[in-house]
C-alpha atoms as a PDB file:
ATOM      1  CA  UNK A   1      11.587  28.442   7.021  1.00  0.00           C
ATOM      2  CA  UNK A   2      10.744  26.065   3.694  1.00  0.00           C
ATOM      3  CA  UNK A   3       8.375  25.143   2.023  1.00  0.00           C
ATOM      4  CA  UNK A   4       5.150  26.857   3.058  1.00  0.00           C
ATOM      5  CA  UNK A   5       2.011  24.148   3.085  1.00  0.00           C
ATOM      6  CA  UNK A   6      -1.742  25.047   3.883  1.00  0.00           C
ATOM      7  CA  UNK A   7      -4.671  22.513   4.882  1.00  0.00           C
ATOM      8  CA  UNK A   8      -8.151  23.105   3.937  1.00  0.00           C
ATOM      9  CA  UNK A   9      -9.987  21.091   6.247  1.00  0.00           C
ATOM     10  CA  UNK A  10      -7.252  20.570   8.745  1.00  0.00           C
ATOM     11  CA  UNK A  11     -10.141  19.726  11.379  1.00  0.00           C
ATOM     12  CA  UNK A  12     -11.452  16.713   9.172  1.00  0.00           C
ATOM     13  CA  UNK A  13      -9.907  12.933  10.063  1.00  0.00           C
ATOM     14  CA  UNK A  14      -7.367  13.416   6.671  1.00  0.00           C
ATOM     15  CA  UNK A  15      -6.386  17.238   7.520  1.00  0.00           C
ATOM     16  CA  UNK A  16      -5.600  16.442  11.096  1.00  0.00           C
ATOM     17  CA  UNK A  17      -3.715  13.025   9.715  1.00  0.00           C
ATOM     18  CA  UNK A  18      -1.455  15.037   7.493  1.00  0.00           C
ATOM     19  CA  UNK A  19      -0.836  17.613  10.071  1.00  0.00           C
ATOM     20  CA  UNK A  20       0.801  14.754  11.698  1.00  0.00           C
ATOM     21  CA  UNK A  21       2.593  13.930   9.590  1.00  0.00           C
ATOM     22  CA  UNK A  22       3.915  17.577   9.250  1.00  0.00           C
ATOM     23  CA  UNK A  23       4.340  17.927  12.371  1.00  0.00           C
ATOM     24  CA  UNK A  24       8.138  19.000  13.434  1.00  0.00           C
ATOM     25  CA  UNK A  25       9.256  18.781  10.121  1.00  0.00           C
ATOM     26  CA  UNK A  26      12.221  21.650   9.729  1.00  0.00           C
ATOM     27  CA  UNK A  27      11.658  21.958   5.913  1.00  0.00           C
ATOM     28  CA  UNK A  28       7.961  23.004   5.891  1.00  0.00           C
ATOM     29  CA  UNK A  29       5.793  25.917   7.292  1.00  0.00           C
ATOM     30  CA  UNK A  30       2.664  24.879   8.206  1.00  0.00           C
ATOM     31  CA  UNK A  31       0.108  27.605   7.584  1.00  0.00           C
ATOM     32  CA  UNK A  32      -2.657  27.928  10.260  1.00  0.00           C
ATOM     33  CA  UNK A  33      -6.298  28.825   9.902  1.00  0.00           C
ATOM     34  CA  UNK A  34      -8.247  30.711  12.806  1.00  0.00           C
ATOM     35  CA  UNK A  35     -10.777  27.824  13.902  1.00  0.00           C
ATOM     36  CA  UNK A  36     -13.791  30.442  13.631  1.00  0.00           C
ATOM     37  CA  UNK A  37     -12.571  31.416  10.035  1.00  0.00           C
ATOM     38  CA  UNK A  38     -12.344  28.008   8.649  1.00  0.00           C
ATOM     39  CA  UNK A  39     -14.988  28.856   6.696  1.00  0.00           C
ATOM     40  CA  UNK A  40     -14.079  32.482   5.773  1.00  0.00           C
ATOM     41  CA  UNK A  41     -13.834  32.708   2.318  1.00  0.00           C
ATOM     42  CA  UNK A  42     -11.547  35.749   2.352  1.00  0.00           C
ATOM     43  CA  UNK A  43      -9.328  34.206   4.835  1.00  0.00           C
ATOM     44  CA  UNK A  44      -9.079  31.072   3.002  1.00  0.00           C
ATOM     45  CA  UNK A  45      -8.638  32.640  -0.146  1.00  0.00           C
ATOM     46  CA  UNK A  46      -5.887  34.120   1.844  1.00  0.00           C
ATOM     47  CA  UNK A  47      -3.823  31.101   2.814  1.00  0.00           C
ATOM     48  CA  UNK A  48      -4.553  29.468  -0.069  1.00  0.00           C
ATOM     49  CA  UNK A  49      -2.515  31.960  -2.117  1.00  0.00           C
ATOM     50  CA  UNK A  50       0.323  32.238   0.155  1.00  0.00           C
ATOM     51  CA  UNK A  51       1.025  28.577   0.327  1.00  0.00           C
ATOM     52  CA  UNK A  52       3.657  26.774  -1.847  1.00  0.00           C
ATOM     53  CA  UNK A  53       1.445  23.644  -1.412  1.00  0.00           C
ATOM     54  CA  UNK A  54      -2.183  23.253  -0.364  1.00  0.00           C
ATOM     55  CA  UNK A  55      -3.971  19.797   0.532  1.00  0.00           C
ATOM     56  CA  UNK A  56      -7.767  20.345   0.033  1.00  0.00           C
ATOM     57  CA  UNK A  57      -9.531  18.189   3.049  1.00  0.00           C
ATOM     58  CA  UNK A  58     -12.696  18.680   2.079  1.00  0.00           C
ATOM     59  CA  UNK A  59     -16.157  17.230   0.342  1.00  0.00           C
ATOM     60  CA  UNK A  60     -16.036  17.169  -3.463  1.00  0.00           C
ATOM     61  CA  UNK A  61     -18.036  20.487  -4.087  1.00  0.00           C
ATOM     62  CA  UNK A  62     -15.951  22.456  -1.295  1.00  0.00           C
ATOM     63  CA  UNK A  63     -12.942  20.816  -2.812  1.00  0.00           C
ATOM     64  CA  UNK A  64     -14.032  22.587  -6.155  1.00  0.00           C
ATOM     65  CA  UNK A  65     -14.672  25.529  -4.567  1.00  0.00           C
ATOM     66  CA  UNK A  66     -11.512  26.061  -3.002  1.00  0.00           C
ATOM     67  CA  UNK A  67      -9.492  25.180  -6.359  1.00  0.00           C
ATOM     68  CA  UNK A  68     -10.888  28.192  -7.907  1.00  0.00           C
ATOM     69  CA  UNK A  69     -10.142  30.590  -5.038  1.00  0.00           C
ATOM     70  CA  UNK A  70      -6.116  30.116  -6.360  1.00  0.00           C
ATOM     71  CA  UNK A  71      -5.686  33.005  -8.592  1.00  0.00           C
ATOM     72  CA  UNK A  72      -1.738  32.478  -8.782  1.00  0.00           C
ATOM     73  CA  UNK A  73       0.680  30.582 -10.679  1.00  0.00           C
ATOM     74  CA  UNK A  74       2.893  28.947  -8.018  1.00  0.00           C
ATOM     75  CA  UNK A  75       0.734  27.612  -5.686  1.00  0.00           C
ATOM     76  CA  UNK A  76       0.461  23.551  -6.059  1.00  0.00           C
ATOM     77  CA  UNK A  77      -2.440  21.455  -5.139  1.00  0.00           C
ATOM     78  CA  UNK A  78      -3.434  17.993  -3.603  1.00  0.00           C
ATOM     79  CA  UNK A  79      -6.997  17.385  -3.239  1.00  0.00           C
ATOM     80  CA  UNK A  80      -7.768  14.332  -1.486  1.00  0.00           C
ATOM     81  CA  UNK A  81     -11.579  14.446  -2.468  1.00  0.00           C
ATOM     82  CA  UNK A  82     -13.081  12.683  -5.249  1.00  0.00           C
ATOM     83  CA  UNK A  83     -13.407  15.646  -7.221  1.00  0.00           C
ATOM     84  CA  UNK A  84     -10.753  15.463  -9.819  1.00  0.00           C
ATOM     85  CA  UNK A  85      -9.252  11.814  -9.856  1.00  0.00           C
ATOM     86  CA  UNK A  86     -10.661  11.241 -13.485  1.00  0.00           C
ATOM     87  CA  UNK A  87      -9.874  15.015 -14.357  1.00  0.00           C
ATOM     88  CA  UNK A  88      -7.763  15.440 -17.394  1.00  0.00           C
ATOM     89  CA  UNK A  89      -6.602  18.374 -15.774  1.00  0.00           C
ATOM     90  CA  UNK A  90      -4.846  16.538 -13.350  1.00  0.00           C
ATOM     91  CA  UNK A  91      -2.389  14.215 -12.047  1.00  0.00           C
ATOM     92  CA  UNK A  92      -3.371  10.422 -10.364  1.00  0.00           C
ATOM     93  CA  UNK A  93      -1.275  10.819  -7.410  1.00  0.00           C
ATOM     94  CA  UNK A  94       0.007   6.703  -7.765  1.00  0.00           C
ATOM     95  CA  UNK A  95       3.363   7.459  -8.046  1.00  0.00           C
ATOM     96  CA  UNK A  96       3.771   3.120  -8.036  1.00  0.00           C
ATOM     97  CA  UNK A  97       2.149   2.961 -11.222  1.00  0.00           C
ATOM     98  CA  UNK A  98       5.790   3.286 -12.474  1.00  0.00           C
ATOM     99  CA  UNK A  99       8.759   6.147 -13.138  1.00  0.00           C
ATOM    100  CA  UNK A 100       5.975   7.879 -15.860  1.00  0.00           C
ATOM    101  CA  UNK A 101       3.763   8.417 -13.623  1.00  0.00           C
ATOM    102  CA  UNK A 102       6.103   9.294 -10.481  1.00  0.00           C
ATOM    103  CA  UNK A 103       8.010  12.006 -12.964  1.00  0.00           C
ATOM    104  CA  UNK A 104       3.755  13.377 -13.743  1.00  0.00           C
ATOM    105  CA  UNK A 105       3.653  14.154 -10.124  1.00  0.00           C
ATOM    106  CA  UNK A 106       6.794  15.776  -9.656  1.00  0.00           C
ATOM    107  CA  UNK A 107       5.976  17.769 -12.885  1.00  0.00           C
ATOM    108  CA  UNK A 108       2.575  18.681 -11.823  1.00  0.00           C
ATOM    109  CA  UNK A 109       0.393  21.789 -10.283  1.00  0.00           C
ATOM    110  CA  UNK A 110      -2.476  19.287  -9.452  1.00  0.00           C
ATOM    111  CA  UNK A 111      -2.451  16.312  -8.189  1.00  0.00           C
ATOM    112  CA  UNK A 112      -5.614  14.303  -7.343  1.00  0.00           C
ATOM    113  CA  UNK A 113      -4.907  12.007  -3.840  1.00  0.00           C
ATOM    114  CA  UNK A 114      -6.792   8.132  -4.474  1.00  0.00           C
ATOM    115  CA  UNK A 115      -9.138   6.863  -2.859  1.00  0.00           C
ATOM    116  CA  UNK A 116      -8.525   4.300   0.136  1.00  0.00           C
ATOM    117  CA  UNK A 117     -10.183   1.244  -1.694  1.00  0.00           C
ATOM    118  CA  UNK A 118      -8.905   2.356  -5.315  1.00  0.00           C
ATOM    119  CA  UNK A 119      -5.294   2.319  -3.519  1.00  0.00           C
ATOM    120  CA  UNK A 120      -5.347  -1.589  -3.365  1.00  0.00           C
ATOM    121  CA  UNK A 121      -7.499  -2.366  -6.085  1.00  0.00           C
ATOM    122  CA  UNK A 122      -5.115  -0.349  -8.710  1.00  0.00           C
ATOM    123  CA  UNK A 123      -1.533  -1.535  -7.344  1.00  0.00           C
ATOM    124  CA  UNK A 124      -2.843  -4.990  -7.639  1.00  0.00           C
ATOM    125  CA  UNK A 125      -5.114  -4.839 -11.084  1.00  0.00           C
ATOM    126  CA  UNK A 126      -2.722  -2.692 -12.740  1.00  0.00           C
ATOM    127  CA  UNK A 127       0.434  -4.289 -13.654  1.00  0.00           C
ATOM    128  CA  UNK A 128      -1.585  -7.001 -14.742  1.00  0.00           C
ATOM    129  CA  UNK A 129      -3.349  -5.579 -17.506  1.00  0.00           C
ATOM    130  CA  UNK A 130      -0.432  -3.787 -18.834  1.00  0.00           C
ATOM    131  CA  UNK A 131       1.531  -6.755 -18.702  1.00  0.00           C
ATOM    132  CA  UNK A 132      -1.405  -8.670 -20.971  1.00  0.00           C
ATOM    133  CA  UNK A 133      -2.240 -10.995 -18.290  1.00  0.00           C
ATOM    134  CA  UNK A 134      -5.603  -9.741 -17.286  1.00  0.00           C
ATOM    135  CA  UNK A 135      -8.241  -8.911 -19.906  1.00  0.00           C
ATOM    136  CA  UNK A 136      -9.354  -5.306 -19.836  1.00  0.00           C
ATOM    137  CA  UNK A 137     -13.257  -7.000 -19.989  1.00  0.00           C
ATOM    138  CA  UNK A 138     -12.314  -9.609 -17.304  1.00  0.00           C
ATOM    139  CA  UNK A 139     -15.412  -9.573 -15.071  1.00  0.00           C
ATOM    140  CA  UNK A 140     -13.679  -8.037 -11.947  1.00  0.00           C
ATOM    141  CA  UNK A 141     -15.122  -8.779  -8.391  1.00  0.00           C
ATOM    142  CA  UNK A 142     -13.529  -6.808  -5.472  1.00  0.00           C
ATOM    143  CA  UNK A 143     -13.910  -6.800  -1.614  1.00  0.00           C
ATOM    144  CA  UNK A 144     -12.761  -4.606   0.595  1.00  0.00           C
ATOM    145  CA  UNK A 145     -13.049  -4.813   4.335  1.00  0.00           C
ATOM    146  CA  UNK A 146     -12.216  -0.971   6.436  1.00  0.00           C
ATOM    147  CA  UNK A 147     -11.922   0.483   9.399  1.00  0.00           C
ATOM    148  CA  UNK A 148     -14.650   2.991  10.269  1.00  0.00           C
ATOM    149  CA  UNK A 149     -12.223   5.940  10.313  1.00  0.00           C
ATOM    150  CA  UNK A 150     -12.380   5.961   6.547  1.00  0.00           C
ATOM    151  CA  UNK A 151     -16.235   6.986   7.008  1.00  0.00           C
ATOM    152  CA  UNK A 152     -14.939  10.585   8.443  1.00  0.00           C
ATOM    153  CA  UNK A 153     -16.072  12.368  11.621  1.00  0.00           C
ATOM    154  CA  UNK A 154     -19.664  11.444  11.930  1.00  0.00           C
ATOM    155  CA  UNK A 155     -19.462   8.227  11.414  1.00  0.00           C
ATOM    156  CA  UNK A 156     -16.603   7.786  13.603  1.00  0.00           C
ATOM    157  CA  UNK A 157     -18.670   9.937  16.096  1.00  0.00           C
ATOM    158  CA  UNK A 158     -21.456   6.775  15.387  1.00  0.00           C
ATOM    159  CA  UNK A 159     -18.688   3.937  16.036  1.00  0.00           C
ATOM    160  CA  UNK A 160     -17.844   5.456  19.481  1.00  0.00           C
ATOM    161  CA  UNK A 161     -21.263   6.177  20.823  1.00  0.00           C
ATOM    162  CA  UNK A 162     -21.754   3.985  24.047  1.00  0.00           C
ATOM    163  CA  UNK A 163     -25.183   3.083  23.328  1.00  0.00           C
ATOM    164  CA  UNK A 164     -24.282   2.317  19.255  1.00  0.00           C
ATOM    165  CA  UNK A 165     -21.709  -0.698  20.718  1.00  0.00           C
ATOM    166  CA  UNK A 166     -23.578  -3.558  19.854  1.00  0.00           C
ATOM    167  CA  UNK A 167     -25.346  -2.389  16.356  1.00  0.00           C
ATOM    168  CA  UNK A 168     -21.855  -1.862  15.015  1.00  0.00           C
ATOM    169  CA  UNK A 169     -19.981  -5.018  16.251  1.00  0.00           C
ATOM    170  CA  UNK A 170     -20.684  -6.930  13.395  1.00  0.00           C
ATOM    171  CA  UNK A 171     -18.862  -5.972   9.831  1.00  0.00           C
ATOM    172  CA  UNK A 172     -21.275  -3.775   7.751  1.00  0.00           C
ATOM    173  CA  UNK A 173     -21.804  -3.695   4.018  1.00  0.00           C
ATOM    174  CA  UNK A 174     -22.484  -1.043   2.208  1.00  0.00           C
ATOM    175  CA  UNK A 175     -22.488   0.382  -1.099  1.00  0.00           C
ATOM    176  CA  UNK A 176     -25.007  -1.687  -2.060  1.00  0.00           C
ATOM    177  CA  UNK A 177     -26.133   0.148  -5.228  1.00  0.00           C
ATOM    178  CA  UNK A 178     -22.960  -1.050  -6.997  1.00  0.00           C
ATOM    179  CA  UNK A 179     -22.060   2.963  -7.388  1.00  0.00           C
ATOM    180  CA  UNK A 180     -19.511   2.955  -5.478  1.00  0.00           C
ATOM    181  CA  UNK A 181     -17.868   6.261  -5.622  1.00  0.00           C
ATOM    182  CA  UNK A 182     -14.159   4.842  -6.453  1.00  0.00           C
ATOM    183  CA  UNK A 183     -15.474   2.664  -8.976  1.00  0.00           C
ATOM    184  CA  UNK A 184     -14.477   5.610 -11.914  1.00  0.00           C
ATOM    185  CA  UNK A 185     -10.873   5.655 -10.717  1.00  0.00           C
ATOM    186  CA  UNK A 186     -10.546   2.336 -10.725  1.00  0.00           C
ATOM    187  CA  UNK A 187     -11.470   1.980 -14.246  1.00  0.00           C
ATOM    188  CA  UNK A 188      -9.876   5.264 -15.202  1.00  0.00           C
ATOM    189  CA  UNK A 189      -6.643   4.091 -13.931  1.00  0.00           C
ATOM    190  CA  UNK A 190      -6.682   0.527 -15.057  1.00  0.00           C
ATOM    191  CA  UNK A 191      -8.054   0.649 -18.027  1.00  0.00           C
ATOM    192  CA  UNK A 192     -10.793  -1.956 -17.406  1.00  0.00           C
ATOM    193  CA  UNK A 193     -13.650  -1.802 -19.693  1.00  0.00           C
ATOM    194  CA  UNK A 194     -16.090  -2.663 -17.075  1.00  0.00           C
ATOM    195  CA  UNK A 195     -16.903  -1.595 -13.232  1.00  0.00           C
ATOM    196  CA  UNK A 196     -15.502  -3.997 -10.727  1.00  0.00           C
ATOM    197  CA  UNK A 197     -18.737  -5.953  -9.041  1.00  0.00           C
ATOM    198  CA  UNK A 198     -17.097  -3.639  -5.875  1.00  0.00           C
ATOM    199  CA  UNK A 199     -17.745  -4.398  -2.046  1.00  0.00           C
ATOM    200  CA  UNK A 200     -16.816  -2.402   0.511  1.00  0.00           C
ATOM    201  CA  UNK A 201     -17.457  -3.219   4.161  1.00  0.00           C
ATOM    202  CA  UNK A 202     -16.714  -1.333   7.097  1.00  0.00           C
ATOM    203  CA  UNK A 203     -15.708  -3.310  10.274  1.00  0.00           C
ATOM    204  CA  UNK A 204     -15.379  -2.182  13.851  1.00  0.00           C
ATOM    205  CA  UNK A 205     -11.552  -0.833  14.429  1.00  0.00           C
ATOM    206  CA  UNK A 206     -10.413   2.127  13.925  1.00  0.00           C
ATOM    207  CA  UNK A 207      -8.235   2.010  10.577  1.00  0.00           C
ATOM    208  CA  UNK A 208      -5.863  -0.479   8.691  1.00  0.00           C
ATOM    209  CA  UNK A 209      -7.727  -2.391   5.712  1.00  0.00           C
ATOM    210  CA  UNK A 210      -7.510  -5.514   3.439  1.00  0.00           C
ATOM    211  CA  UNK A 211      -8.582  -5.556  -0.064  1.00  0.00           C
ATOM    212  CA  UNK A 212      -8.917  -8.797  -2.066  1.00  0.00           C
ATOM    213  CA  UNK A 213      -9.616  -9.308  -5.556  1.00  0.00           C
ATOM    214  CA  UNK A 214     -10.200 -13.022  -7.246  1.00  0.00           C
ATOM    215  CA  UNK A 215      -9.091 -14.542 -10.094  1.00  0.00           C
ATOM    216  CA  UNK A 216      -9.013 -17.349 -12.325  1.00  0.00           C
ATOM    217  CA  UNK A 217      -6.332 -18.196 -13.966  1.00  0.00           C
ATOM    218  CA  UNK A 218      -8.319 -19.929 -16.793  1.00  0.00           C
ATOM    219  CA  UNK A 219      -9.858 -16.668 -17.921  1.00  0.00           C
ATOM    220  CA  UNK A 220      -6.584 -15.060 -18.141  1.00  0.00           C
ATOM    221  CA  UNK A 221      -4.506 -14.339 -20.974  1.00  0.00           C
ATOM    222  CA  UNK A 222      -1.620 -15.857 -20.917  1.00  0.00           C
ATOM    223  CA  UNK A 223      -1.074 -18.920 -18.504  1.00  0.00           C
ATOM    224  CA  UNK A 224      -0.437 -17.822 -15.526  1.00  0.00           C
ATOM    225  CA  UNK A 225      -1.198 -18.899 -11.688  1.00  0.00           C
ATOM    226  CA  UNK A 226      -0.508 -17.612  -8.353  1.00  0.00           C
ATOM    227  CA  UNK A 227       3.060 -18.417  -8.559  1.00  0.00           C
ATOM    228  CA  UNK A 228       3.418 -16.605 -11.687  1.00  0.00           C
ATOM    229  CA  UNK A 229       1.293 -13.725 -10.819  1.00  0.00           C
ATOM    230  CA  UNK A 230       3.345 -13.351  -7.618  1.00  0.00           C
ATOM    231  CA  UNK A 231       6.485 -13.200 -10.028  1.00  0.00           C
ATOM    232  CA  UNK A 232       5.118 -10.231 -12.399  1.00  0.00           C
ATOM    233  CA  UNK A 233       3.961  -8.339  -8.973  1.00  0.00           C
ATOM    234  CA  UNK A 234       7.603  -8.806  -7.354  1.00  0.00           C
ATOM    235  CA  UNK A 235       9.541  -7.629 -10.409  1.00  0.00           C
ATOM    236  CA  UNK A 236       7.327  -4.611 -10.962  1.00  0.00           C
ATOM    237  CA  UNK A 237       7.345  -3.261  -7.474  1.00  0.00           C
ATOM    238  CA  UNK A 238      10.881  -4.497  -6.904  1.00  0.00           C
ATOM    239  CA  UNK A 239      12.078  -0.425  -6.182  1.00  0.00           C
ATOM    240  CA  UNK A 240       9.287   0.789  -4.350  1.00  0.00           C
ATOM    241  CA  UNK A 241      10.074   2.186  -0.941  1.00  0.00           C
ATOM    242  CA  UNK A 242       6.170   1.585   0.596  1.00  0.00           C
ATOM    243  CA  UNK A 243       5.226  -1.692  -1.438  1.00  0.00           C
ATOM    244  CA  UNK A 244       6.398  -4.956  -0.407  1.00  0.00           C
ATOM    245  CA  UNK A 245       5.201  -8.163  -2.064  1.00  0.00           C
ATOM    246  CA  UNK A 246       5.082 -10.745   0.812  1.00  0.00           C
ATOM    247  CA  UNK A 247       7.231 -13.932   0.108  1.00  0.00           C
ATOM    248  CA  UNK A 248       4.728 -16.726  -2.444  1.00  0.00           C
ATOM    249  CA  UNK A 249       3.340 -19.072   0.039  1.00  0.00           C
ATOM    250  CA  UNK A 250       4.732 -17.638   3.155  1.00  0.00           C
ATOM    251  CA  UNK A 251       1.900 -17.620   5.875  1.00  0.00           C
ATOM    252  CA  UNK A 252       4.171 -16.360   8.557  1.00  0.00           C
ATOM    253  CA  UNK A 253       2.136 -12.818   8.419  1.00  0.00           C
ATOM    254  CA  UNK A 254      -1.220 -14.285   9.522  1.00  0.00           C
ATOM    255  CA  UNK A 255      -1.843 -15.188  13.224  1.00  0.00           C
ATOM    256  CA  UNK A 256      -1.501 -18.976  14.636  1.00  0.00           C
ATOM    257  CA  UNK A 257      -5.378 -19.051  13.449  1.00  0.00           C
ATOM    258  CA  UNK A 258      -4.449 -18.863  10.515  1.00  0.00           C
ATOM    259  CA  UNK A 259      -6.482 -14.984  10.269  1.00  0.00           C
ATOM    260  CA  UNK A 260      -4.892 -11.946   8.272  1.00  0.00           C
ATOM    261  CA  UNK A 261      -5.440  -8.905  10.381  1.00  0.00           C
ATOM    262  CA  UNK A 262      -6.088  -5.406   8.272  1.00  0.00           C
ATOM    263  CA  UNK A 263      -4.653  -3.156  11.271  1.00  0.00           C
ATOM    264  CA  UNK A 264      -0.955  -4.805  11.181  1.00  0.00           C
ATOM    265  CA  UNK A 265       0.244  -1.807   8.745  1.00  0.00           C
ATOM    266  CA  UNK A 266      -1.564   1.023  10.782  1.00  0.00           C
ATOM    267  CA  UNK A 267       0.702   4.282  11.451  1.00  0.00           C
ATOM    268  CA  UNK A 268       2.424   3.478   8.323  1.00  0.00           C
ATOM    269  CA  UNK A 269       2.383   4.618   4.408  1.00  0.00           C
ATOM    270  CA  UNK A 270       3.412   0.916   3.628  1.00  0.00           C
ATOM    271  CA  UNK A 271       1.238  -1.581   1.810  1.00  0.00           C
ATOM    272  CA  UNK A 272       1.745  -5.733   1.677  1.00  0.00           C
ATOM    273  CA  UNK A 273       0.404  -7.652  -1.377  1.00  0.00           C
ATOM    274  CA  UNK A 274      -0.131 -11.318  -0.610  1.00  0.00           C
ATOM    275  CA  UNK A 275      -1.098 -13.609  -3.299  1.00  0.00           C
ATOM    276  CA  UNK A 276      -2.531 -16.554  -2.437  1.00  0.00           C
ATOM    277  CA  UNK A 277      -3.744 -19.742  -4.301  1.00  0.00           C
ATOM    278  CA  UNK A 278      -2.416 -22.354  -6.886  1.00  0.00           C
ATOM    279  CA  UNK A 279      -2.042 -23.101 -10.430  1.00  0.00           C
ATOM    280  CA  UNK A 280      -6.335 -22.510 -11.490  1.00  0.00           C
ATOM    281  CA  UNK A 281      -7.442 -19.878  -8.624  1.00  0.00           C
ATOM    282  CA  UNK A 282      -5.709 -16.897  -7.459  1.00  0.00           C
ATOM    283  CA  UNK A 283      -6.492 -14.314  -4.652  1.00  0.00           C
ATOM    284  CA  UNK A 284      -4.849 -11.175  -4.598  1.00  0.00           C
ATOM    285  CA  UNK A 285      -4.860  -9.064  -1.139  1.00  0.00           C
ATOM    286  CA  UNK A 286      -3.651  -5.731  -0.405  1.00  0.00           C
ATOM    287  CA  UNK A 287      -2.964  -4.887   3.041  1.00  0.00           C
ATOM    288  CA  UNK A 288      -2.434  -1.391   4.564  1.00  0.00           C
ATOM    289  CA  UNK A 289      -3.757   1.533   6.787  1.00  0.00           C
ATOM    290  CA  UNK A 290      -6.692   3.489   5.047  1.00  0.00           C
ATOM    291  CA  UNK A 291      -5.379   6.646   6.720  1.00  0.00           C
ATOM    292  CA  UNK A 292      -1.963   6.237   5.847  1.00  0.00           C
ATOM    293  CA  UNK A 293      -1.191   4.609   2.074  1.00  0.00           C
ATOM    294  CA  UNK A 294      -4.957   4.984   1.464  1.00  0.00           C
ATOM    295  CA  UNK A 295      -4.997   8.922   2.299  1.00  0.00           C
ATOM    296  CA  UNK A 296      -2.495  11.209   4.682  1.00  0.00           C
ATOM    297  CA  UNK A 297       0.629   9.539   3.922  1.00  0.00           C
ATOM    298  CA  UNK A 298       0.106   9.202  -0.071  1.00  0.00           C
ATOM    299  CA  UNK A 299      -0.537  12.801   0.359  1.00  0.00           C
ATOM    300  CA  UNK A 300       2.328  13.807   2.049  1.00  0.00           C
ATOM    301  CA  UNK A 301       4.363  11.224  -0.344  1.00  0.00           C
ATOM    302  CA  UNK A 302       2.755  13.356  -3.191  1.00  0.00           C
ATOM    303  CA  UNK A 303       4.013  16.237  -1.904  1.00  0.00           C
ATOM    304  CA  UNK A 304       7.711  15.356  -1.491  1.00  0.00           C
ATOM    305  CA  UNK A 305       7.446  14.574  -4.981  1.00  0.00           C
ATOM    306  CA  UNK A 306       5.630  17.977  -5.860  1.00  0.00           C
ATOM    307  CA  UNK A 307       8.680  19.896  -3.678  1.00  0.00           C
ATOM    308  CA  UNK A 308      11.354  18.618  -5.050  1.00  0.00           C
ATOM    309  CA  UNK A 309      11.891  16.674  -1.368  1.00  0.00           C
ATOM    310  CA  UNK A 310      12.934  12.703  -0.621  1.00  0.00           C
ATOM    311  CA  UNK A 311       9.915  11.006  -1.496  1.00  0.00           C
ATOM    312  CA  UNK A 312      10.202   9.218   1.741  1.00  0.00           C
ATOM    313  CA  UNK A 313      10.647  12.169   3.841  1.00  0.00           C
ATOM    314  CA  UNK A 314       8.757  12.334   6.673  1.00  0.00           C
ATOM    315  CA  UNK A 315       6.957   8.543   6.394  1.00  0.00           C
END
């Protein structure tokens, strides 16, 4: 057998996602949890110290919880909680920020998985600012529209209720307190010197998302509109397996309405940047599935890294 991998929480949406994933893969052992013991300390304890590779499924406390439990030296770790993605202690698992930070994850014990809406917002924000275009204290706006998968099993329990049909069939925001829990990765990573003005709305599909940033281009740094922007984004994402800048101006990927549909990337690990808009306003828009790119498949990307495995292996 290979490589054997353990998931804590491998009932919640993410742990059943990457079990998918795993699924009939001949170069991994996937290490099983009695479903009466999940929450067996000693048994977890257990598994979690036999595994070559554990992903942590699990709320931010339990996901701290369960990283102490490892009392070994060997044993590598993806937590796909909030827990640790401004940690010191460990890795962003973005391998797209660039080769740095893709040779960080295949050097590293602990990697922390992003968030869904961070996913977007970085890969577009980021090569901006380290290029000089953006300002660090550019007064960043950000919307991002979801499937209600991303809200776990309770709220997905909420979407599907019969008598809960019409309450949810309009798009909900939320995170109205501006406290977004993403909103500290998204700065971490980025560098920005102030929180995005973030929101997040959940809609009534299952999963795929769309998040869309604006900017512009008279508050930039250098003089630079859509066009150019598109430029910068094509060159620096040029290698990248899972990212795919769509052509500048090519409006072939919306419907004959002229709409942009969220879901078209769903059952994938791939993400499409559009940028929209003309020489004074631009509109950047990240498309992909929240439980693919924007969980279980950058997971399981992160771990091909971690293994030593083709970083596409299994998406």
């Amino acid at each position: 057998m290979g490589h054997r991998i353990f998931v804590d929480g491998q009932e919640g949406t993410t742990g059943l996602k990457i079990q998918e994933y795993l699924s009939g893969r001949e170069d991994l052992e996937v290490l099983k949890i009695d479903y009466e013991k999940r929450k067996d300390i000693k048994a977890r304890r257990e598994l979690l110290n036999e595994a070559d590779l554990v992903f942590l499924c699990l709320p931010d406390a339990a996901a701290r919880e369960a990283a102490a439990l490892i009392e070994n030296n060997h044993t590598k770790v993806i937590d796909a909680s909030t827990a640790h993605r401004t940690d010191s202690g460990w890795v962003y698992g973005l391998p797209e920020l660039g080769e740095a930070q893709r040779e960080r994850i295949r050097n590293a014990s602990r990697v922390a998985n992003p968030g869904c809406h961070a996913t977007g917002f970085i890969l577009s924000v980021y090569p901006l600012i380290k290029a000089g275009i953006l300002p660090k204290d550019y007064p960043v706006s950000c919307t991002s529209v979801t499937g209600y998968s991303g809200g776990g099993r309770k709220l997905i329990a909420e979407y599907e209720a019969l008598e809960n049909q019409d309450y949810f069939r309009s798009p909900k925001p939320y995170g109205l307190t501006l406290k977004h829990k993403h909103l500290p990765e998204m700065m971490h990573m980025t560098g920005l010197e102030h929180p995005p003005v973030f929101l997040p709305i959940v809609a009534g599909y299952y999963n795929g998302m769309a998040v869309s940033l604006p900017l512009a281009a008279r508050a930039l740094n250098k003089n630079a509109g859509a066009r150019e922007i598109w430029e910068l984004l094509s060159e620096y994402y040029a290698d990248e397996p899972f990212i795919h800048i769509v052509s500048y101006q090519d409006y072939s990927l919306l419907d004959e309405k002229g709409f942009l549909h969220p879901e078209a990337l769903n059952g994938s690990n791939k993400v499409e940047i559009f940028v929209f808009g003309h020489e004074d306003q631009i509109l950047l828009m990240a498309r992909y599935d929240n439980l693919g790119k924007g969980a279980s498949g950058a997971a399981v990307q992160n771990m091909n890294l971690m293994l030593g495995l083709p970083e596409t292996a299994g998406l």
